[in-house]
Every structure is written in C-alpha cells, then in structure tokens.
Protein backbone atom coordinates (compact mmCIF):
# COMPACT_ATOMS: atom_id res chain seq x y z
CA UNK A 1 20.15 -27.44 -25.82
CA UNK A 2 21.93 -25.41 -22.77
CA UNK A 3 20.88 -26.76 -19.42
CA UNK A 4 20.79 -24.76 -16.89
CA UNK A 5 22.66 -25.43 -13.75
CA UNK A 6 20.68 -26.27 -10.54
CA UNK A 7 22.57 -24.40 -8.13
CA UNK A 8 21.48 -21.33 -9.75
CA UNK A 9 18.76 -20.32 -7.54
CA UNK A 10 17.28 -17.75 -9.91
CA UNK A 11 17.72 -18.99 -13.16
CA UNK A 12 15.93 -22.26 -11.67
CA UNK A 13 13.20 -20.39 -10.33
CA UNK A 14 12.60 -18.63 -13.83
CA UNK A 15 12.65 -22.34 -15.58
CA UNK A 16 10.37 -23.64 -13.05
CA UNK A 17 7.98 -20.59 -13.20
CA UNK A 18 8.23 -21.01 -17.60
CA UNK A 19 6.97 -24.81 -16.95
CA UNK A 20 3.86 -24.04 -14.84
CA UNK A 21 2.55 -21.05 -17.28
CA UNK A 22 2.97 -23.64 -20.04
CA UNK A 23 0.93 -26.08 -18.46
CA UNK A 24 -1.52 -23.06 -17.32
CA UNK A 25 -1.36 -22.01 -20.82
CA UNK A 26 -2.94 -25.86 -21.56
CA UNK A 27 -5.65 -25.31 -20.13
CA UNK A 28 -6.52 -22.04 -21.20
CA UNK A 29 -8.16 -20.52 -25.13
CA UNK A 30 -5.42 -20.85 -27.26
CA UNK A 31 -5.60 -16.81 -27.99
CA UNK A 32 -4.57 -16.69 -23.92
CA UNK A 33 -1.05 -17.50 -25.62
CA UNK A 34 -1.11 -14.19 -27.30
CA UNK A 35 -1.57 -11.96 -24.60
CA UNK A 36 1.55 -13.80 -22.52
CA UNK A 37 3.96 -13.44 -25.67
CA UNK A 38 3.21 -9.64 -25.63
CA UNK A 39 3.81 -9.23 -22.21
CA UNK A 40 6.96 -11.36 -21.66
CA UNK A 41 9.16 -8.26 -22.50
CA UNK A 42 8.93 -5.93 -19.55
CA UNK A 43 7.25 -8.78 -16.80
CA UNK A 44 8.59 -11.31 -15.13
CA UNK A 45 7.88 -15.31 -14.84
CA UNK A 46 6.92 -15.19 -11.85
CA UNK A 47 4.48 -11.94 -12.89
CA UNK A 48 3.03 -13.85 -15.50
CA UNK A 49 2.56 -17.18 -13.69
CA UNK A 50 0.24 -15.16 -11.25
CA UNK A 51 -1.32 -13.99 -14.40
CA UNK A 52 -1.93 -17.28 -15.61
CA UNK A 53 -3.45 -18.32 -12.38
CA UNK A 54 -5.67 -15.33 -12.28
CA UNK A 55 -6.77 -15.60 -16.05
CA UNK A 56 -7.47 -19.35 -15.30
CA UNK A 57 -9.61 -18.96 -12.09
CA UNK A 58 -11.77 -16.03 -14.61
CA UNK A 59 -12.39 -18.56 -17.14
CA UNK A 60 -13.20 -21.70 -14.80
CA UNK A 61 -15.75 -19.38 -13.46
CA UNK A 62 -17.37 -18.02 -16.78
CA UNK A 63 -17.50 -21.81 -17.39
CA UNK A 64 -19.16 -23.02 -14.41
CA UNK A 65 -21.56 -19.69 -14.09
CA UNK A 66 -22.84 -18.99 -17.82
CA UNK A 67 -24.95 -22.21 -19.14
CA UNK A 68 -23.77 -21.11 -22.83
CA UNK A 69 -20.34 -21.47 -22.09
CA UNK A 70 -20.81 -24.16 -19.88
CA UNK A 71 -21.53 -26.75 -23.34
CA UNK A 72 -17.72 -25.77 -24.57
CA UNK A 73 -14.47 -26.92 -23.41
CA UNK A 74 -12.63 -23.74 -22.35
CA UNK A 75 -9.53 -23.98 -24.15
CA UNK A 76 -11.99 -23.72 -27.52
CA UNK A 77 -13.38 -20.51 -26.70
CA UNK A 78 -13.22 -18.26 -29.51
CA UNK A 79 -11.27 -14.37 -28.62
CA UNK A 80 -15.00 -13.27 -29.24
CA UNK A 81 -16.02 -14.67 -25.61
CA UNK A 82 -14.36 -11.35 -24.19
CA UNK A 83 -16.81 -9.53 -26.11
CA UNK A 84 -19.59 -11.28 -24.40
CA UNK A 85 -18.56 -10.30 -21.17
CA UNK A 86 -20.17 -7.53 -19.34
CA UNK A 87 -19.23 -5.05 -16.57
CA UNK A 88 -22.12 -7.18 -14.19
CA UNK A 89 -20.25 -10.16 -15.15
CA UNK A 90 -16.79 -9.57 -13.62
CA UNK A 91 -18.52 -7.79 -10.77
CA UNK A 92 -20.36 -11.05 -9.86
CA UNK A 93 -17.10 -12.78 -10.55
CA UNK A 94 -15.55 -10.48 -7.87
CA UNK A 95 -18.20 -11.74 -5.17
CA UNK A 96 -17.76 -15.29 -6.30
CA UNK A 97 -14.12 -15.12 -5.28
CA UNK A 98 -14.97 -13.80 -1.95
CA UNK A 99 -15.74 -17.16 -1.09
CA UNK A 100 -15.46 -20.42 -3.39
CA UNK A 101 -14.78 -23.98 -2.60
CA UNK A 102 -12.19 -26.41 -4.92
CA UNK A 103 -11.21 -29.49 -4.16
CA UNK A 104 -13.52 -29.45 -0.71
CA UNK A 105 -11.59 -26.42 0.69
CA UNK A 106 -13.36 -22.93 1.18
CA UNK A 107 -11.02 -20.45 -0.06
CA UNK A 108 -11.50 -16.70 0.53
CA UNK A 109 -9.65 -13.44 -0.89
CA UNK A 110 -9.85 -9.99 1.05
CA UNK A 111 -9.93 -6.74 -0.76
CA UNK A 112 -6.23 -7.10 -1.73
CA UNK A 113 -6.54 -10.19 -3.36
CA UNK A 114 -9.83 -9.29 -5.29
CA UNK A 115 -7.70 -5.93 -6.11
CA UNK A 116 -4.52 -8.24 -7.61
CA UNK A 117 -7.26 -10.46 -9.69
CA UNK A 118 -8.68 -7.94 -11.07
CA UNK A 119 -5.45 -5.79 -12.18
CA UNK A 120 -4.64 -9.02 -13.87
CA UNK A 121 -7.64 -9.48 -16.29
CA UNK A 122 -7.32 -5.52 -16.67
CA UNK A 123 -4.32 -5.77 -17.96
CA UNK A 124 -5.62 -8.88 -19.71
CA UNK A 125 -8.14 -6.90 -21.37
CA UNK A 126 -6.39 -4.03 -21.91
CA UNK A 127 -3.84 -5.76 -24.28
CA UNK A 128 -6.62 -7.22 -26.07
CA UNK A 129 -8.16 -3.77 -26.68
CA UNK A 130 -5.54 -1.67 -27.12
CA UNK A 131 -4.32 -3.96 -29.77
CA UNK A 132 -7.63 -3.41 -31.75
CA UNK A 133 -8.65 -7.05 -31.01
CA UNK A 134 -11.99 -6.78 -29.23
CA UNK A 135 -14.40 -3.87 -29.23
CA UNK A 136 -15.31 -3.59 -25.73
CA UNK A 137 -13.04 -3.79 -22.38
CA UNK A 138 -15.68 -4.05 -19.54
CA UNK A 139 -12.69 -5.16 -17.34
CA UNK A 140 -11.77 -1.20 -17.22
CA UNK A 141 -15.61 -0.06 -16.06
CA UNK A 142 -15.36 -1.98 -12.66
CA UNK A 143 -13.23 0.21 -9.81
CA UNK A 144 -10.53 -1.40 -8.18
CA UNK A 145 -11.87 -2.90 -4.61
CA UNK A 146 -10.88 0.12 -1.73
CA UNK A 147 -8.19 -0.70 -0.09
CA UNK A 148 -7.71 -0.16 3.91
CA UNK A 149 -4.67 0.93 5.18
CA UNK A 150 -2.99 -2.31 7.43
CA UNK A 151 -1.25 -1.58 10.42
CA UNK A 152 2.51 -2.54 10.34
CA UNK A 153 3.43 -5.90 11.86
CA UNK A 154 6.99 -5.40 13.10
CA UNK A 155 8.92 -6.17 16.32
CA UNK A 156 9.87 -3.90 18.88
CA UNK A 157 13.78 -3.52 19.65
CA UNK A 158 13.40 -5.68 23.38
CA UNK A 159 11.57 -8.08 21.03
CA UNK A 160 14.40 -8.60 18.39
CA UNK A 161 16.76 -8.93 21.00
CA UNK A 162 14.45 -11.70 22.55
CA UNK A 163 14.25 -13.34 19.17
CA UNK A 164 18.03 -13.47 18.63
CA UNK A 165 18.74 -14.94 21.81
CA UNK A 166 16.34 -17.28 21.38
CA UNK A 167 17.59 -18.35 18.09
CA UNK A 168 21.02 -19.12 20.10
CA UNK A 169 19.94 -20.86 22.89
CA UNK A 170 17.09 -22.32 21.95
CA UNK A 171 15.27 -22.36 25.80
CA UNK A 172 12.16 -22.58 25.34
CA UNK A 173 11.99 -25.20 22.44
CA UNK A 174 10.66 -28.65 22.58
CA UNK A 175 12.66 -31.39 22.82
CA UNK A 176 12.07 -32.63 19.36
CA UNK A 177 12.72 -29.09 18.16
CA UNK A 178 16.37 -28.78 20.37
CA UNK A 179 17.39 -31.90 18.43
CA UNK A 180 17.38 -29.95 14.93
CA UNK A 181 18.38 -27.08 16.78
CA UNK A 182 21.24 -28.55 17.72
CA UNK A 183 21.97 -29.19 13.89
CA UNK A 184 20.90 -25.63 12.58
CA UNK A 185 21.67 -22.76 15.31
CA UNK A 186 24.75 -21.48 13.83
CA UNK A 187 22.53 -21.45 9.97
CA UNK A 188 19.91 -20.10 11.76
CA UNK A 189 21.74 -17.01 13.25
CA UNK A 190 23.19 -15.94 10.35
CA UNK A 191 19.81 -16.18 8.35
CA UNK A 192 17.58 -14.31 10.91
CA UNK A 193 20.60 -11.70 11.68
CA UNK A 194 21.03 -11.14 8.13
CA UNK A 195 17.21 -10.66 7.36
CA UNK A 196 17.10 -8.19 10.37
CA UNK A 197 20.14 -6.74 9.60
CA UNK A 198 19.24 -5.78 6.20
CA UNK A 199 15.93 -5.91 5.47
CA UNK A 200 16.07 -8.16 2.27
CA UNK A 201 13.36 -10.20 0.73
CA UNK A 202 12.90 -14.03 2.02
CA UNK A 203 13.48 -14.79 -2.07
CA UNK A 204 16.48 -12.93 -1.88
CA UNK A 205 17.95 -14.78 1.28
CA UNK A 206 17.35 -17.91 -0.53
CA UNK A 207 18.76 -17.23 -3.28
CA UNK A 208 22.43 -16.21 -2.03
CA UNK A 209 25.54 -17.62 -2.99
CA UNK A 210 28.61 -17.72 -1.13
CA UNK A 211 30.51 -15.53 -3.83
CA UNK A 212 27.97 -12.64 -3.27
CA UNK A 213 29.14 -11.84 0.22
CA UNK A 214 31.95 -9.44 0.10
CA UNK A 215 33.41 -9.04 3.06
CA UNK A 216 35.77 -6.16 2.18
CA UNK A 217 33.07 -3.93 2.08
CA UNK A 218 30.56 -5.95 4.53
CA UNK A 219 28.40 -6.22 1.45
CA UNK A 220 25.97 -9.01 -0.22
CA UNK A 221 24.93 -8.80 -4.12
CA UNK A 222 21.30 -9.69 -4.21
CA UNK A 223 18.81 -10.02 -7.60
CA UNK A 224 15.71 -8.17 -6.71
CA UNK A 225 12.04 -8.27 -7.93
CA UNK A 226 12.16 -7.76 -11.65
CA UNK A 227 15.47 -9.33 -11.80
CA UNK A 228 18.19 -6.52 -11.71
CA UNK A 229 20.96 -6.81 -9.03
CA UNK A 230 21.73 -4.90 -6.22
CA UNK A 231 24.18 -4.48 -3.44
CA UNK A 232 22.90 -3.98 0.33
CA UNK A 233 25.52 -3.39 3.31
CA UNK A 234 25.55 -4.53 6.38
CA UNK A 235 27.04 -4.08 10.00
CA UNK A 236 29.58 -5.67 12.76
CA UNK A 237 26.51 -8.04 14.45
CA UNK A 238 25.64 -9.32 10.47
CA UNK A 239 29.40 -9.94 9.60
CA UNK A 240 30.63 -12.00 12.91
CA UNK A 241 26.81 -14.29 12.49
CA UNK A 242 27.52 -14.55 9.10
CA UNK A 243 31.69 -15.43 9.30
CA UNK A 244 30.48 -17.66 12.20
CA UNK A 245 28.18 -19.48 9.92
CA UNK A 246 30.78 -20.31 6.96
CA UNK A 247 33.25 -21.79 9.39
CA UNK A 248 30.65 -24.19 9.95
CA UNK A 249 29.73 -24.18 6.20
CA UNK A 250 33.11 -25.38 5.30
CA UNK A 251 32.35 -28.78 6.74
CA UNK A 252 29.44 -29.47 5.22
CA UNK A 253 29.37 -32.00 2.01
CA UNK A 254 26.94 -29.82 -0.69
CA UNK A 255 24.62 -32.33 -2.49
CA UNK A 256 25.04 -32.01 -5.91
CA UNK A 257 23.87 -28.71 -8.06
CA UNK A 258 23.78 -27.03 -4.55
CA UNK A 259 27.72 -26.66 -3.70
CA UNK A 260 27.27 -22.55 -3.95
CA UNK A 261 24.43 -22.01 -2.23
CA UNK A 262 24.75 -20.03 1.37
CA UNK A 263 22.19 -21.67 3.32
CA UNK A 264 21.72 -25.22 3.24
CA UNK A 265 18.89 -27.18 4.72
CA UNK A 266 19.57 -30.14 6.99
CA UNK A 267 19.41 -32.16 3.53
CA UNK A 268 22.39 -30.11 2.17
CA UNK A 269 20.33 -28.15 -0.83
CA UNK A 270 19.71 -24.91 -0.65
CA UNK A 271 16.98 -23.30 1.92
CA UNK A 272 13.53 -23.28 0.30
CA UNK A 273 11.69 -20.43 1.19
CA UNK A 274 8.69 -22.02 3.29
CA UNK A 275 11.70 -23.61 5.23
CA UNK A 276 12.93 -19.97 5.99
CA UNK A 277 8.68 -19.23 6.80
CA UNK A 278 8.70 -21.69 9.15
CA UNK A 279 11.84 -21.18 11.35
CA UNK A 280 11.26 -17.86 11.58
CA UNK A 281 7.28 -18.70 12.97
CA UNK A 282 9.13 -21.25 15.34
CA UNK A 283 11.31 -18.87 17.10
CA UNK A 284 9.02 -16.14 16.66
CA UNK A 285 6.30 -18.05 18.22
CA UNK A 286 8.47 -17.85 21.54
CA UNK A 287 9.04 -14.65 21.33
CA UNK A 288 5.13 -13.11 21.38
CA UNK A 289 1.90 -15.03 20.90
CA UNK A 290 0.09 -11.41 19.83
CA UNK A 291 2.05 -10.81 16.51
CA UNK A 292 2.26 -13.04 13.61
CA UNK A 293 5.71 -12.88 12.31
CA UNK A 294 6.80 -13.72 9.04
CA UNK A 295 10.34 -13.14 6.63
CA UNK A 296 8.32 -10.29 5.89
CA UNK A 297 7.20 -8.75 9.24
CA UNK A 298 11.14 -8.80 10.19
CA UNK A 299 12.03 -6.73 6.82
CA UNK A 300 8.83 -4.46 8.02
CA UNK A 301 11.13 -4.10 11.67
CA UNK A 302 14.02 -3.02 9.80
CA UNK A 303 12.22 -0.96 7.41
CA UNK A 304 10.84 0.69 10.62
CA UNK A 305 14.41 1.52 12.73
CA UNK A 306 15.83 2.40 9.63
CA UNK A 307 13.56 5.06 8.97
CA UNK A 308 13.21 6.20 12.67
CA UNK A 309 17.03 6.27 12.73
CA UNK A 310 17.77 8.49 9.65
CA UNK A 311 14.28 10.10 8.34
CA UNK A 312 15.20 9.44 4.71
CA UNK A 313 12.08 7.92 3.03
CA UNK A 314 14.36 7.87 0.13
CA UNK A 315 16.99 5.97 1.50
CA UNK A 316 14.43 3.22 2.66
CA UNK A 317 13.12 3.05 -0.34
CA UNK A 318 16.23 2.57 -1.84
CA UNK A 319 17.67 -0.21 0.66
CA UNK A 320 14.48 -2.42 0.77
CA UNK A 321 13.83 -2.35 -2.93
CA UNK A 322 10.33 -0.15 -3.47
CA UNK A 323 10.73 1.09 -6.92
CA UNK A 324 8.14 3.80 -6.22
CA UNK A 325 9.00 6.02 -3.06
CA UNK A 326 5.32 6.14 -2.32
CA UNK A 327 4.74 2.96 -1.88
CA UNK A 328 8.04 3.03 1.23
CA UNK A 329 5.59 6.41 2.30
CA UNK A 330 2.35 4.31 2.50
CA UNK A 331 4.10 1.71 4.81
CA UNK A 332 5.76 3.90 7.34
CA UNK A 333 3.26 6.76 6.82
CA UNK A 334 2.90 6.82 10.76
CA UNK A 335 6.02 7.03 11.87
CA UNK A 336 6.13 10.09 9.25
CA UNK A 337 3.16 11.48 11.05
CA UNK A 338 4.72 11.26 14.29
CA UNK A 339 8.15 13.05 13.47
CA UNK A 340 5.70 15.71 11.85
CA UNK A 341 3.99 15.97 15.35
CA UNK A 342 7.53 16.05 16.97
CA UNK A 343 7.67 19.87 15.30
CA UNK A 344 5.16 21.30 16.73
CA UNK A 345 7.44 21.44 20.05
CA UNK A 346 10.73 21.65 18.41
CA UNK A 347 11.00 25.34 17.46
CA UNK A 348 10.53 28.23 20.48
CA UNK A 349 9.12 31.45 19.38
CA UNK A 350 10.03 33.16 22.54
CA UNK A 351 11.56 32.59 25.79
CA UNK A 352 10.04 31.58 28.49
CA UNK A 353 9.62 34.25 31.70
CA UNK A 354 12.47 33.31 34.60
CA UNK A 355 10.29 33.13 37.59
C-alpha cells in the first residue's frame, strides 16, 4: 500500500480528514455509510467531515430528546428512523443548538451556523429521498434560518501599513514575544505580505511549497477549495518579503517529511494554520483594539482595494476564489453602492452660468 508523503500538505490534509469521517462514521447507523459513498464524487473530505459532524450532533440529539430512541444504541437505528422524524422535530432541534452544553462547555451557533447544520441534513435527506429510500423528507419543509448581512471586517490602508511595520520591528511587543520575534520576523513578513498582497486563503498559505513560487512571472500555484489549482500574481513589495524570506530559508535544517514546505514553524514543520491565526491576532492586536482581525479579515482588506482599485466584481471573484460572482457581490455590495452613488455627480447635463 502507497504511503503518502508527509510533506504534502494537501494530500495529508485529505488522509487526515478520511480518518476522522471513519471514526465519525463509527459512531453513526450503519446506513449513514451510504449517504457518504454517494456523495464522495463531487465533495470534498473536508465537506464531508463537516457533514459527519453535523449528521452526528442530529442523531446525539434525537437520542437524548425522544425517550423511544433513547432505549437504542444509535449506530442500530434502522433507515426507517428518518421516517419518524417530523418537520417540529428538526425545528426543536434547531433551538436546541442555539444553546447546548458537552463536556461542561455551553456552546452556541448564530443563524449561520444553524443555516450550515441544517443544509447538511438537507442534503442528508435529500439523498435519502431522492434515491426512493424513505417516503418523507421533513428536512426540506423547515426554511433556512434568515441570514443578516455582516459588515466587512477589513483594515484601512494607514492600518496595513501600521501592521507591516509592526511585523518588522516588533515595538510594541512583550519581551517574551521579541524573543520569538527575533526568531520569526523575516517568516513573518513574507507570510502577512503575501496574505495582503494576494488575498489567498490561510489553507492555501499553509499549504505552499517552495516549487510553487515562480518568480519569472511573480507568481504562486495554489490548490483552492474543492481541490483544483490555481495561479495568483503578485507585486514588487510581495516578491522582495518573499526573496528576503528564502535567503533565510536556506539555512534552516527541514525536519523530516517537511523539507518543501515554505513556511516553517520555529520547530522546522510546516506552519499549521492556528499558528498563522495567532500571529496574525498578535500583531494585529497592536495595531487596533476595535477590529478583530483574522487570516480572513486581511483577505477581506485585499478583496476590498482590489475592488475599489479596478471595479471588476469579476476579476475579484476570480482572484480570491468565489466560484459564484454573487457571492464576491454580497461581500463588497457597499462599496458597489457607493461607486453607484459616485454617478449621480459624474455626468453634467448642462453648463453651469459664468457669473
């Protein structure tokens, strides 16, 4: 049997993501198995780990909630327990999830993550239904939770230029913190330059290898969300961070399954991405106490200037990723608004009278 190398960020991450579904898949019905095998064509692991998850938290409350199901283990319950399931029930389960405790910890979802749970035991359902194996799919009866427009969390140009310089020098850092800093400034230039620079996905940083920078072209391959690759440019204030940052590269010692990784931790493997979280909170932190910035917040601030820099939706789209153009609209839906009020002053029906 083929093992697969550890260096290779993404093929690891699949593997990883396979072994937690099959130890979801454990705990769940044993017809649970048949709804995974007939999605595992056109989703990915990580899409049907969440699934598993979801699924999992349904069933764990169907056990704890209905008395009848209650007296059976859930990983015997028949395919005919979906049939017993009414439209009331996965509305209470909805306000259950609003707040629940597990393992002494309240945990709460908002209306996006009652929205996500539910799409997955739609799509649950809907499998089961289409496919002629149940008779009733209650799961389709109960409206998706409204959503609320969020305002976009993004830093203003002064405030990227404050992070940056902060990043180099480090001032206002605790003494414990300029110790690693002294270790990491030249890594952690590059990474927050490049993830400003370009917009790309924390998972995509992570997963970099030296060979996809391409300096010929100022380009970096990355492998998106649903696993197809891309290539993303970047500019002058990218390349010198990042050319900077492999001179000092070259003298590191790789541990072992990690010698192609671009960013290394202070260990020598490659980044994780909470590691990449939390740096960018500790600079970020210095930078403004109002704004909560995360990896994803900075791809929201170049999402942002690239779209009030060229007005191409389309070309946003494109560069961050969004399969759907509308979803790129949704985000930056004001700044569209305010070019649109920009018109009403741009065009002069007549001159004005010369006093």
């Amino acid at each position: 049997m083929a093992v697969l190398k550890q260096d290779n960020y993404h093929d690891e991450q699949n593997r990883q993501n396979i072994l937690k579904l099959r130890a979801v898949l454990e705990t769940l019905p044993g017809f649970c198995k048949t709804f995974f095998r007939g999605i595992e064509e056109y989703t990915s692991t990580r899409t049907r780990l969440a699934y598993g998850y979801d699924i999992r938290m349904f069933f764990e409350f169907l056990h704890d909630q209905n008395p009848t199901l209650a007296k059976m283990e859930i990983t015997d319950y028949p395919l005919s327990v979906l049939d017993q399931v009414t439209r009331t029930d996965i509305q209470e389960y909805l306000e259950y999830i609003s707040l629940y405790q597990k393992d002494g910890r309240d945990i709460t979802n908002d209306e996006r993550g009652k929205a996500r749970k539910l799409a997955s035991l739609r799509s649950f359902y809907n499998y089961f239904f289409e496919s002629e194996m149940i008779e009733k799919n209650p799961a389709a009866l109960v409206p998706l939770p409204k959503l609320h427009e969020k305002e976009i969390i993004r830093l203003e140009p002064n405030e990227v230029a404050i992070l940056l310089d902060q990043v180099e020098d480090g001032t206002k850092l605790t003494k414990k913190e300029l110790e690693y800093h002294k270790k990491t400034k030249v890594r952690d230039v590059a990474l927050l330059t490049l993830l400003l620079g370009t917009g790309i996905r924390v998972s995509e940083c992570v997963g970099l290898d030296i060979s996809d920078i391409n300096f010929d072209v100022n380009g970096i391959k990355i492998r998106r969300k649903g696993g197809y690759e891309a290539v993303i440019y970047f500019g002058q204030e990218v390349e010198t961070a990042l050319l900077d940052y492999l001179e000092e590269r070259k003298r590191i010692i790789p541990a072992d399954g990690h010698e192609n990784a671009l960013f290394l931790s202070l260990q020598n493997r490659r980044i994780a991405v909470r590691s990449v979280e939390n740096l960018v909170k500790k600079y970020a932190s210095r930078v403004t106490t109002l704004k909560k910035i995360t990896p994803h917040k900075l791809r929201s601030t170049y999402g942002t200037s690239l779209y009030q820099e060229t007005g191409d939706i389309y070309l946003v789209a494109d560069v961050l990723g969004h399969k759907d153009v509308n979803t790129t609209r949704k985000h930056y839906a004001a700044q569209e608004d305010a070019r649109r009020r920009q018109a009403a002053n741009a065009v002069h029906l007549r001159e004005k009278p010369r006093e």
